[in-house]
N, C-alpha and C. Protein backbone atom coordinates (compact mmCIF):
# COMPACT_ATOMS: atom_id res chain seq x y z
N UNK A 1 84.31 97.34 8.07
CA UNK A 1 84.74 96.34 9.02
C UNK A 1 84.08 95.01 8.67
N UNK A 2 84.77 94.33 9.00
CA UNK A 2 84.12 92.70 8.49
C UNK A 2 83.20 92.06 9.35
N UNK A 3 82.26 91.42 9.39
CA UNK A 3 81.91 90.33 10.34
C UNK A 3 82.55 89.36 10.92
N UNK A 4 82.43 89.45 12.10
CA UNK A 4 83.42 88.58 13.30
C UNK A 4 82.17 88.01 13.89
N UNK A 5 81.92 86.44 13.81
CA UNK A 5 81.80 85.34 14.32
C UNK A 5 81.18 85.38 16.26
N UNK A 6 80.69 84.90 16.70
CA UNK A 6 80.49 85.01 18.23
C UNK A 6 81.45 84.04 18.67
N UNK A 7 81.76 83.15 17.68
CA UNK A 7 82.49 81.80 18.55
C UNK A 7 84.26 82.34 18.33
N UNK A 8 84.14 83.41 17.56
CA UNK A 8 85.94 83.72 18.09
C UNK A 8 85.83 84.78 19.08
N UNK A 9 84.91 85.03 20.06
CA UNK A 9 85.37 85.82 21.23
C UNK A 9 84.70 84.91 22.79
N UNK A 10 84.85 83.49 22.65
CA UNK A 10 84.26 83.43 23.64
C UNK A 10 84.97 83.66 25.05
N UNK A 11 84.03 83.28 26.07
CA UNK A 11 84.31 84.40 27.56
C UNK A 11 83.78 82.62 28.29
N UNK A 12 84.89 83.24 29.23
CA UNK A 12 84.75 81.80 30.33
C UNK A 12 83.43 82.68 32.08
N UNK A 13 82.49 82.10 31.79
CA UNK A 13 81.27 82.86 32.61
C UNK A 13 80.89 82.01 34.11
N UNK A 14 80.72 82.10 35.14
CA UNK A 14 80.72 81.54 36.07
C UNK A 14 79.14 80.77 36.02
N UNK A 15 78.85 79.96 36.30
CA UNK A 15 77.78 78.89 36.05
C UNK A 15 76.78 79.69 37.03
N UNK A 16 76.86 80.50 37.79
CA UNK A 16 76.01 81.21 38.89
C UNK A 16 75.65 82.58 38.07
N UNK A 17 76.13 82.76 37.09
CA UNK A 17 75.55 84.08 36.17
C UNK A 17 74.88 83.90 34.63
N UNK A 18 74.50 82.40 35.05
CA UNK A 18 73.96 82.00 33.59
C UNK A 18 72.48 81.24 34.11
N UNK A 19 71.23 81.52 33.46
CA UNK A 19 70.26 80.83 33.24
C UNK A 19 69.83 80.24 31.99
N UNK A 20 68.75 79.29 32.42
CA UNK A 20 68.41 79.00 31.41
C UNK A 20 66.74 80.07 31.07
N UNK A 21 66.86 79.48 29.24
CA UNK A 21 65.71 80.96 28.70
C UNK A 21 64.49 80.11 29.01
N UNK A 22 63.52 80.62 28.97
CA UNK A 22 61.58 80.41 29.55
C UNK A 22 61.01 79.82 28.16
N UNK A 23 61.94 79.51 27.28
CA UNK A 23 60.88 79.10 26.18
C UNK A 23 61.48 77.64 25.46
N UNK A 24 63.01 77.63 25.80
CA UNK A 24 63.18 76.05 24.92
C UNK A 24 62.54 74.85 24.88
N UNK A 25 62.01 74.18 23.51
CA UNK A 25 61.17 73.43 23.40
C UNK A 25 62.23 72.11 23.12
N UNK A 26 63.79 72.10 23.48
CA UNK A 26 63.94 70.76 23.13
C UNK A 26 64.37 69.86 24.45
N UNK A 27 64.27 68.84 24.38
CA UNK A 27 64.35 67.95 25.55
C UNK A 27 65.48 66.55 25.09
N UNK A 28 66.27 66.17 26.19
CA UNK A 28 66.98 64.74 25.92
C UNK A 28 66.99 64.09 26.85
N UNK A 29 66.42 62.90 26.00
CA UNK A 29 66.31 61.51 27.13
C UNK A 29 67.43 61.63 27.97
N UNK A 30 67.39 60.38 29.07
CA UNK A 30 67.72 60.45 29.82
C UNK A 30 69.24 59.37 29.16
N UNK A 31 69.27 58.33 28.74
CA UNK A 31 69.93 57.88 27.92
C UNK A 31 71.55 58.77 27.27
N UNK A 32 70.72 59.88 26.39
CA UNK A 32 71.40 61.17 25.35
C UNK A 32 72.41 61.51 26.21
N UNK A 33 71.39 61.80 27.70
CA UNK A 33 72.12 63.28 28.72
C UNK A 33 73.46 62.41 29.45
N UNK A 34 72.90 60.75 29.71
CA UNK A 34 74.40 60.04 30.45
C UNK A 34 75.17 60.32 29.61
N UNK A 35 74.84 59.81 28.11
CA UNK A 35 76.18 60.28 27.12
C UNK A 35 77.07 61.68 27.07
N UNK A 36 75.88 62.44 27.04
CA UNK A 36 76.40 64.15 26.97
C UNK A 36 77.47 64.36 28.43
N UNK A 37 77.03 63.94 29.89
CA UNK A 37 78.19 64.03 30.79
C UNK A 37 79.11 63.02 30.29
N UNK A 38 78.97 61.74 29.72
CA UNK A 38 80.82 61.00 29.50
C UNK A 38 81.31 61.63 28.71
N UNK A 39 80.62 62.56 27.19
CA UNK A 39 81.01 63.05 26.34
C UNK A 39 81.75 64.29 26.96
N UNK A 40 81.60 64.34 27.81
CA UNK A 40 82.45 66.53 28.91
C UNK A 40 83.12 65.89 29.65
N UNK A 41 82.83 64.35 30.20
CA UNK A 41 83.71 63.51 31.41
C UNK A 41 85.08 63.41 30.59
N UNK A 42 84.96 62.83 29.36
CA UNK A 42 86.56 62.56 28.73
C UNK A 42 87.09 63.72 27.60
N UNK A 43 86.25 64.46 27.31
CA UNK A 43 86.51 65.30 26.21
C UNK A 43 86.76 66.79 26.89
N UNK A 44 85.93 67.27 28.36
CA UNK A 44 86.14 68.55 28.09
C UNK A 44 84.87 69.07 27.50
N UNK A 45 84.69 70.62 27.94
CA UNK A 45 83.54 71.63 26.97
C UNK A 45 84.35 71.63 25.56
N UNK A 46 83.79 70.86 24.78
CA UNK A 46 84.38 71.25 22.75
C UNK A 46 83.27 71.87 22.38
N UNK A 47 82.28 72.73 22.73
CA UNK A 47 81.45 73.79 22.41
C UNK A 47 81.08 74.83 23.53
N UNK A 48 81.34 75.97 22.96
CA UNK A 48 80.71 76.54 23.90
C UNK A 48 79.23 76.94 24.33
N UNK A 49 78.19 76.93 25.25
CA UNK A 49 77.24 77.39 25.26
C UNK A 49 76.85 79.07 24.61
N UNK A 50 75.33 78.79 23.86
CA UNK A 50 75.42 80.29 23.47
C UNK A 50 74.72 81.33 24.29
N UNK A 51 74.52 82.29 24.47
CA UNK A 51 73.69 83.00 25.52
C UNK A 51 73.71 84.62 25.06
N UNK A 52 72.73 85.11 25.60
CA UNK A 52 72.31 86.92 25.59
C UNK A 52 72.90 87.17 26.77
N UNK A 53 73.69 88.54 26.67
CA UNK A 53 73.92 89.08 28.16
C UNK A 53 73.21 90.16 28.25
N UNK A 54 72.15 89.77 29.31
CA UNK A 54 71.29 91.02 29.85
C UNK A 54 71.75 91.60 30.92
N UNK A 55 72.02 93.33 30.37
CA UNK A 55 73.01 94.06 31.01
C UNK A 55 72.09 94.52 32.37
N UNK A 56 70.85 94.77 32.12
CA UNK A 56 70.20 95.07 33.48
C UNK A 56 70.72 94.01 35.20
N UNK A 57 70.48 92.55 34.21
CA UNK A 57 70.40 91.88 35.42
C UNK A 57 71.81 91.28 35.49
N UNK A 58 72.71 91.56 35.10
CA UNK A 58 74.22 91.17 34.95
C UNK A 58 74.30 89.80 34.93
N UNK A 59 73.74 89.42 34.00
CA UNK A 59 73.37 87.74 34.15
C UNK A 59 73.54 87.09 32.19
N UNK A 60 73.79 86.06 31.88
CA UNK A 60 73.96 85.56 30.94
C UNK A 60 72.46 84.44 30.49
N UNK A 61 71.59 84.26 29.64
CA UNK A 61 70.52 83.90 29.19
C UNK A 61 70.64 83.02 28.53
N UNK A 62 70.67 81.62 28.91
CA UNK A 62 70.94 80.53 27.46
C UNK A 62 69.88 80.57 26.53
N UNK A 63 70.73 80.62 25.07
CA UNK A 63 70.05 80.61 23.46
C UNK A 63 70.26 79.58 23.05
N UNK A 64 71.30 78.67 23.46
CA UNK A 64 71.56 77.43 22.84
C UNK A 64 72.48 76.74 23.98
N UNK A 65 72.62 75.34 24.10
CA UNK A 65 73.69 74.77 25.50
C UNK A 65 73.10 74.43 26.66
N UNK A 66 71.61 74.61 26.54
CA UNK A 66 70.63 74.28 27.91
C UNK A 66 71.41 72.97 28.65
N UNK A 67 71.79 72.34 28.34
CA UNK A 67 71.86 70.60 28.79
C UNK A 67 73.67 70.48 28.85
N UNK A 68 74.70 70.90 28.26
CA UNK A 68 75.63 71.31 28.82
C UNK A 68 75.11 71.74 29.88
N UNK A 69 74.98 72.97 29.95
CA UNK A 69 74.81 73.70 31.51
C UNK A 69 74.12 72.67 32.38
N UNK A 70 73.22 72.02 32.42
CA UNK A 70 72.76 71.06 32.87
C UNK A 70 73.76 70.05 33.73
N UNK A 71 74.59 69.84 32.54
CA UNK A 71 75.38 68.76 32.97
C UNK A 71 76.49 69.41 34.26
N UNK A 72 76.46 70.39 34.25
CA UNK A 72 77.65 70.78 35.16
C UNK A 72 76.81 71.18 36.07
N UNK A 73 75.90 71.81 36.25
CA UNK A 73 74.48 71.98 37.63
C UNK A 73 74.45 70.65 38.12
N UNK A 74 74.51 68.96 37.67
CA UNK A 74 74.16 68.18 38.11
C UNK A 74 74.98 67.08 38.48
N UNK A 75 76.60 67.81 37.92
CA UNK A 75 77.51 66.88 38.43
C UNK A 75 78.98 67.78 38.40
N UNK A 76 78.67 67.61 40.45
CA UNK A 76 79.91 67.26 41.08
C UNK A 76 81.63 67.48 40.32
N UNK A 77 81.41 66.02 40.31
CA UNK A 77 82.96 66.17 39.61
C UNK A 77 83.13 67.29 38.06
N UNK A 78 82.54 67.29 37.27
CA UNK A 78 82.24 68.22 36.35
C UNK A 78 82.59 69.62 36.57
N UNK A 79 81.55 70.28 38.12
CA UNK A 79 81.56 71.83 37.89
C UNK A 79 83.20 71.44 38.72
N UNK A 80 83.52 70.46 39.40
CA UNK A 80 84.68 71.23 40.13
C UNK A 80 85.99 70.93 39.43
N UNK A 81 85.93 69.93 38.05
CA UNK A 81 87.33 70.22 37.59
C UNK A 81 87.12 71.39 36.21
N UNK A 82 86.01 72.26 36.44
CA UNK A 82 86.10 73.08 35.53
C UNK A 82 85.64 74.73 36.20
N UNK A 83 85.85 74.36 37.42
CA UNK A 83 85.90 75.48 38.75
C UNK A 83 84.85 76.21 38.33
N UNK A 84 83.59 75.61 37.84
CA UNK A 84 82.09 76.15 38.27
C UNK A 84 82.40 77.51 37.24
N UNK A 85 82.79 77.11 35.44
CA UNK A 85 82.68 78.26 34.87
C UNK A 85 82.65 77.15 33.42
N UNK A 86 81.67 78.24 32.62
CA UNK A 86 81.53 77.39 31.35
C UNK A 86 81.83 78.51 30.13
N UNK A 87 81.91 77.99 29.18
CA UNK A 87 82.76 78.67 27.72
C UNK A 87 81.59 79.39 27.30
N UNK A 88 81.37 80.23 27.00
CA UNK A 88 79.87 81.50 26.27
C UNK A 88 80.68 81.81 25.37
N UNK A 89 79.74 82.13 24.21
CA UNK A 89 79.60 82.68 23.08
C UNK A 89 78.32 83.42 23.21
N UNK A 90 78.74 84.93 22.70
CA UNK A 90 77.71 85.66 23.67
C UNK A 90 76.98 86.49 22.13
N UNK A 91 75.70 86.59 21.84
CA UNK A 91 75.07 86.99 21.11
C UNK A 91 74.38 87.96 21.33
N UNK A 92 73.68 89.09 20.27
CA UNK A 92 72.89 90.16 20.84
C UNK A 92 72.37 90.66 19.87
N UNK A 93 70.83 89.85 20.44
CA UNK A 93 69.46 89.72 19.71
C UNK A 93 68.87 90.17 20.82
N UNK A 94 67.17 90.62 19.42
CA UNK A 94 66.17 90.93 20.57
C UNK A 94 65.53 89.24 20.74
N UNK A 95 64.40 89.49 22.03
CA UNK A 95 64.08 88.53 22.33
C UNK A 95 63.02 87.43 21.07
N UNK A 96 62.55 87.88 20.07
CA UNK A 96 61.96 86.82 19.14
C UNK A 96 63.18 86.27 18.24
N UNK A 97 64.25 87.13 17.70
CA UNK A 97 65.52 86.58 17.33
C UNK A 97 66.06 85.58 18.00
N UNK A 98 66.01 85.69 19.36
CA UNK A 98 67.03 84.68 19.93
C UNK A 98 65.88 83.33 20.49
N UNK A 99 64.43 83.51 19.83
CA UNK A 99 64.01 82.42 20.13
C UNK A 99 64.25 81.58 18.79
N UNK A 100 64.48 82.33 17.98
CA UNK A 100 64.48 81.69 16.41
C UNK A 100 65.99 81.37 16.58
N UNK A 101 67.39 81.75 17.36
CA UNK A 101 68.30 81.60 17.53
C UNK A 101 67.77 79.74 17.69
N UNK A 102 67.06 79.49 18.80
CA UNK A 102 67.27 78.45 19.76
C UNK A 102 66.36 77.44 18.74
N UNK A 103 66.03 77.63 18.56
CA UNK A 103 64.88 76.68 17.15
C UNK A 103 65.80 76.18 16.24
N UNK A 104 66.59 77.49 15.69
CA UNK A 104 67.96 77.01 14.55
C UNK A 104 68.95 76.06 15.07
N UNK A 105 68.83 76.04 16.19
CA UNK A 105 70.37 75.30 17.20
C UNK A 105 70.13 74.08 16.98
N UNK A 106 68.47 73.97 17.88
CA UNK A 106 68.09 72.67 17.99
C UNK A 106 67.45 72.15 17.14
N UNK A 107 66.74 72.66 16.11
CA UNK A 107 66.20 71.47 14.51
C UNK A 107 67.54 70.69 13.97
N UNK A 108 68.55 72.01 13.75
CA UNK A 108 69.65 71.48 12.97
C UNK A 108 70.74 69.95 13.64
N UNK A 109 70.27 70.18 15.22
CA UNK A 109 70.64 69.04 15.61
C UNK A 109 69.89 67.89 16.31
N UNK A 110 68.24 67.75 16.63
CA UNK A 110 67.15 66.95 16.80
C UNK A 110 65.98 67.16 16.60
N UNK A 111 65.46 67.14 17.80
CA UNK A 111 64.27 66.90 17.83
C UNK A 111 63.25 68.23 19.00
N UNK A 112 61.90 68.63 19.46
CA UNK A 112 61.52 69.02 19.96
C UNK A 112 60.08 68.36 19.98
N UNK A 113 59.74 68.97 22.07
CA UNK A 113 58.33 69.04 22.35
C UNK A 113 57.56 69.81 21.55
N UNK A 114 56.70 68.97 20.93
CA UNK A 114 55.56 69.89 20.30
C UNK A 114 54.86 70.83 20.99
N UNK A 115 54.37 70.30 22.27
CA UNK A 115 53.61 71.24 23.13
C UNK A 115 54.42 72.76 23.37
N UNK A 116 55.38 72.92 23.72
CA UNK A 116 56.42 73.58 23.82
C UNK A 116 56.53 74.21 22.22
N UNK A 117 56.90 73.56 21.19
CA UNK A 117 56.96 74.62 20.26
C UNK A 117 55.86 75.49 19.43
N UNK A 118 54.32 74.73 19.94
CA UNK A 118 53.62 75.66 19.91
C UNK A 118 53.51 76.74 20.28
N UNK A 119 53.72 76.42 21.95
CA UNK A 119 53.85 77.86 22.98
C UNK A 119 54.69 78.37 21.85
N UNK A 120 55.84 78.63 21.41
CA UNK A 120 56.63 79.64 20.90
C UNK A 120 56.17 79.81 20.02
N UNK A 121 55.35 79.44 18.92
CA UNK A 121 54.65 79.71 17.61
C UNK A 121 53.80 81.03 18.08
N UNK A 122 53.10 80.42 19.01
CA UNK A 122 51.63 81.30 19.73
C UNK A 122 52.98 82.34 20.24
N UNK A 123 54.03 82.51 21.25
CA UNK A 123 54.40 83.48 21.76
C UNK A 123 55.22 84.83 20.29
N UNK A 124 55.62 84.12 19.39
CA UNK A 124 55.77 85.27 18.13
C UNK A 124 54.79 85.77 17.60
N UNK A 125 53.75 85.05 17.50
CA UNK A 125 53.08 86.03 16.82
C UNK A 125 52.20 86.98 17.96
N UNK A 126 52.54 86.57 19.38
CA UNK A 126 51.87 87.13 20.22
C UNK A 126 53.36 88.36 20.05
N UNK A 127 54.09 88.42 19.78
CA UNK A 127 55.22 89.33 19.55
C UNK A 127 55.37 90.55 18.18
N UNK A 128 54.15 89.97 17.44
CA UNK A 128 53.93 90.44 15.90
C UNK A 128 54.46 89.93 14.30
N UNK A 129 55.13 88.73 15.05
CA UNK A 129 55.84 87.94 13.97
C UNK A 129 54.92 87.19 13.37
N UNK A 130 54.63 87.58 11.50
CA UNK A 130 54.14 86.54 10.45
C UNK A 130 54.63 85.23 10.86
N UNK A 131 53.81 84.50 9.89
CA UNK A 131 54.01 83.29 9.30
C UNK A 131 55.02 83.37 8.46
N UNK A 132 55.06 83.91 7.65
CA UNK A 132 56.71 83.94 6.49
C UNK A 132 57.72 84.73 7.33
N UNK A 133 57.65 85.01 8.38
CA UNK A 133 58.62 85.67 9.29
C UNK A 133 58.99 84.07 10.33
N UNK A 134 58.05 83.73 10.81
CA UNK A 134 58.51 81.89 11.43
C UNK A 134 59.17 81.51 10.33
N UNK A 135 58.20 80.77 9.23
CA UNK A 135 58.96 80.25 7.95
C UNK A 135 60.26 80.35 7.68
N UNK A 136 60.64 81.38 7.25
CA UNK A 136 62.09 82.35 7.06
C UNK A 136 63.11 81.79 8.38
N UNK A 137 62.81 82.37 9.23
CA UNK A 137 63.65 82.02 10.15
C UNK A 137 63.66 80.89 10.98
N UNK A 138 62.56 80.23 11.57
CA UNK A 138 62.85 78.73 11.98
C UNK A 138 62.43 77.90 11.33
N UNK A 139 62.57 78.13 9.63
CA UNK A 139 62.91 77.10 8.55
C UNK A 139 61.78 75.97 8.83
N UNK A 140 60.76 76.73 8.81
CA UNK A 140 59.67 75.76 8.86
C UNK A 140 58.36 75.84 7.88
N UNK A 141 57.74 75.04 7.22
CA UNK A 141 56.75 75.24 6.31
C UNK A 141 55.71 75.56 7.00
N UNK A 142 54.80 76.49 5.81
CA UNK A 142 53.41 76.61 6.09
C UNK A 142 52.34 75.75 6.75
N UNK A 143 52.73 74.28 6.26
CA UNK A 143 52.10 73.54 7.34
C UNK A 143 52.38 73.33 8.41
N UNK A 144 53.65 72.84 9.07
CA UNK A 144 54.24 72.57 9.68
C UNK A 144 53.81 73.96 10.79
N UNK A 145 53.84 75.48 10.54
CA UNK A 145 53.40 76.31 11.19
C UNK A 145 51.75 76.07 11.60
N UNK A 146 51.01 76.02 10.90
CA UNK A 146 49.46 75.25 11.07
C UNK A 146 49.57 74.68 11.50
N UNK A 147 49.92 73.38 11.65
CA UNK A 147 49.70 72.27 12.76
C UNK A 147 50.13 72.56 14.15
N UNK A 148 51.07 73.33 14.09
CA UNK A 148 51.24 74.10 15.78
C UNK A 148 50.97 74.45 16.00
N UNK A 149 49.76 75.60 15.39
CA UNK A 149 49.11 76.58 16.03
C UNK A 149 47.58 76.07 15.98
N UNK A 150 47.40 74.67 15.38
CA UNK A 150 45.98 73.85 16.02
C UNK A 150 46.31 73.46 17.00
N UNK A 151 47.46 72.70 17.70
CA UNK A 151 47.62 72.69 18.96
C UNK A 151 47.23 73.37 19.45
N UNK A 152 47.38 74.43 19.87
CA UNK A 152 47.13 75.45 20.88
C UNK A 152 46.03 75.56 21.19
N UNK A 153 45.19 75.60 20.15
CA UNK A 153 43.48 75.80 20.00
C UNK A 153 43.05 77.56 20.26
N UNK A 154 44.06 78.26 19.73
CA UNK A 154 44.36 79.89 19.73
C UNK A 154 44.01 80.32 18.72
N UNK A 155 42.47 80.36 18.86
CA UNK A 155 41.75 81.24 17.37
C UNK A 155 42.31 82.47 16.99
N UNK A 156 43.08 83.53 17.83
CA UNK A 156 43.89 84.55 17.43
C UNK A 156 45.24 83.96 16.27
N UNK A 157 45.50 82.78 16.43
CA UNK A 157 46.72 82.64 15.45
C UNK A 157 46.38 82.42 14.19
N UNK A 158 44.79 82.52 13.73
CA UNK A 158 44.51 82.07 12.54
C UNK A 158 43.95 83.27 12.03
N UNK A 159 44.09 84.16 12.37
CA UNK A 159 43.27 85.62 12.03
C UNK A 159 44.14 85.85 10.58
N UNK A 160 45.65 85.09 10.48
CA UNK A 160 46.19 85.97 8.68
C UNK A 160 45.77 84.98 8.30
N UNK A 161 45.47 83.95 8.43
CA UNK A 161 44.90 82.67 7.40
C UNK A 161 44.08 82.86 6.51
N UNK A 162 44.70 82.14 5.10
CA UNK A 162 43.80 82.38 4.26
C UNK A 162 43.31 81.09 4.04
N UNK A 163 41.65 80.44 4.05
CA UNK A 163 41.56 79.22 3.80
C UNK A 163 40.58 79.31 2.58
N UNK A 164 41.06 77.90 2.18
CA UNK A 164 40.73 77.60 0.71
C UNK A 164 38.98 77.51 0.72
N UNK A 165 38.60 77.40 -0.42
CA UNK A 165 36.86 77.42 -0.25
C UNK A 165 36.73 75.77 -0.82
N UNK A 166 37.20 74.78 -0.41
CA UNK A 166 36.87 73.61 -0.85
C UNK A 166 35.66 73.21 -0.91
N UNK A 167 35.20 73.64 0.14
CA UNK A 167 33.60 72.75 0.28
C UNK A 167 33.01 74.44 0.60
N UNK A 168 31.86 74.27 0.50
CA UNK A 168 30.51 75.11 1.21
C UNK A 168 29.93 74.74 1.93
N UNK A 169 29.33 75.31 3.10
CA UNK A 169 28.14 74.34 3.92
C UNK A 169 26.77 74.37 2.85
N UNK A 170 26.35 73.49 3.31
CA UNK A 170 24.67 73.37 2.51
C UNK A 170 23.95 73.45 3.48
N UNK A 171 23.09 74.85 2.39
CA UNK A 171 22.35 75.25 3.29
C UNK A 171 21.11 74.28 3.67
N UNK A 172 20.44 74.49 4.94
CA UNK A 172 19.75 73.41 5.68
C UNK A 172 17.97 73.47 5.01
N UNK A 173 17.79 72.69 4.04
CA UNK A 173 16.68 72.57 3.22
C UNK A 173 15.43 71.49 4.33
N UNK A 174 14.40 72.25 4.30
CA UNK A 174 13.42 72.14 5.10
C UNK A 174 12.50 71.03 4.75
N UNK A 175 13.27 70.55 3.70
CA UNK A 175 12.62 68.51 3.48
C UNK A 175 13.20 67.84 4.35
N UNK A 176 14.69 68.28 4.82
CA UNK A 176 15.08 67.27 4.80
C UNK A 176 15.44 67.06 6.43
N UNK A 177 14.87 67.57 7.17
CA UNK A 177 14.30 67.29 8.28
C UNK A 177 13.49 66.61 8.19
């Protein structure tokens, strides 16, 4: 059987069975977001939001589309000429996949809170995910992983680190007091 796409089965989902996920680190001015409602005001949804359906809680999980959804939670005319239901494309990952889902969404199209993408640095490997397992999948360098996880100031995230022996301390010679 072939691989079939998420975006050729999407499902029209009622805006009351969709949240947003506990970890997205990207944010848009306030500026972006007027644009993003004129951009749905004259155009219409031309993407659909992506999301996990968690079958326990019969509820839909945004992976990607936070701010769409946004836009129709915060305007009126919006949810009601689109009768309070938005376009899903529905995916099914475990939960460190679909944070690397939401990392891939949003690098490929801006920007993110650092503070915030630390937390998710610190929450994979609090999950068991390497560094060449971040790398690999949210397409990020070795440094670029280091510098997020000095944020944090989470001496557990440096435990696979290997650091270079550049310098030595010197040891403390009793002249030179």
């Amino acid at each position: 059987m072939s691989y079939s796409s998420p975006v050729y089965s999407i499902i029209s989902v009622p805006i009351e069975k969709i949240e947003p996920n506990s970890y997205n680190p990207n944010s848009v001015a306030p500026p972006e977001l007027r644009l993003l409602y004129e951009s749905i005001k004259e155009d219409g949804y031309t993407m659909p939001i992506v999301c996990y359906y968690d079958k326990s809680r019969d509820i839909y999980v945004i992976v990607d589309g936070f701010h769409r959804y946004r836009v129709m939670l915060d305007h009126k005319d919006i949810y009601d000429r689109e009768e309070g239901r938005l376009p899903v494309s529905v995916i099914n990952k475990a939960l460190d996949c679909r944070m690397a889902s939401t990392i891939r969404h949003n690098r490929a199209r801006g920007s993110h809170n650092v503070d915030l993408m630390s937390n998710i640095i610190k929450e994979l490997h609090e999950l068991g995910r390497s560094d060449a397992w971040i790398s690999k999948h949210l397409g990020m360098d070795k440094d670029e992983i280091l510098r997020l996880k000095q944020i944090t100031g989470m001496a557990a995230l440096f435990r696979d680190v290997e650091f270079g022996k550049a310098w030595q301390p010197i040891e403390e010679d009793e002249d030179f007091e």
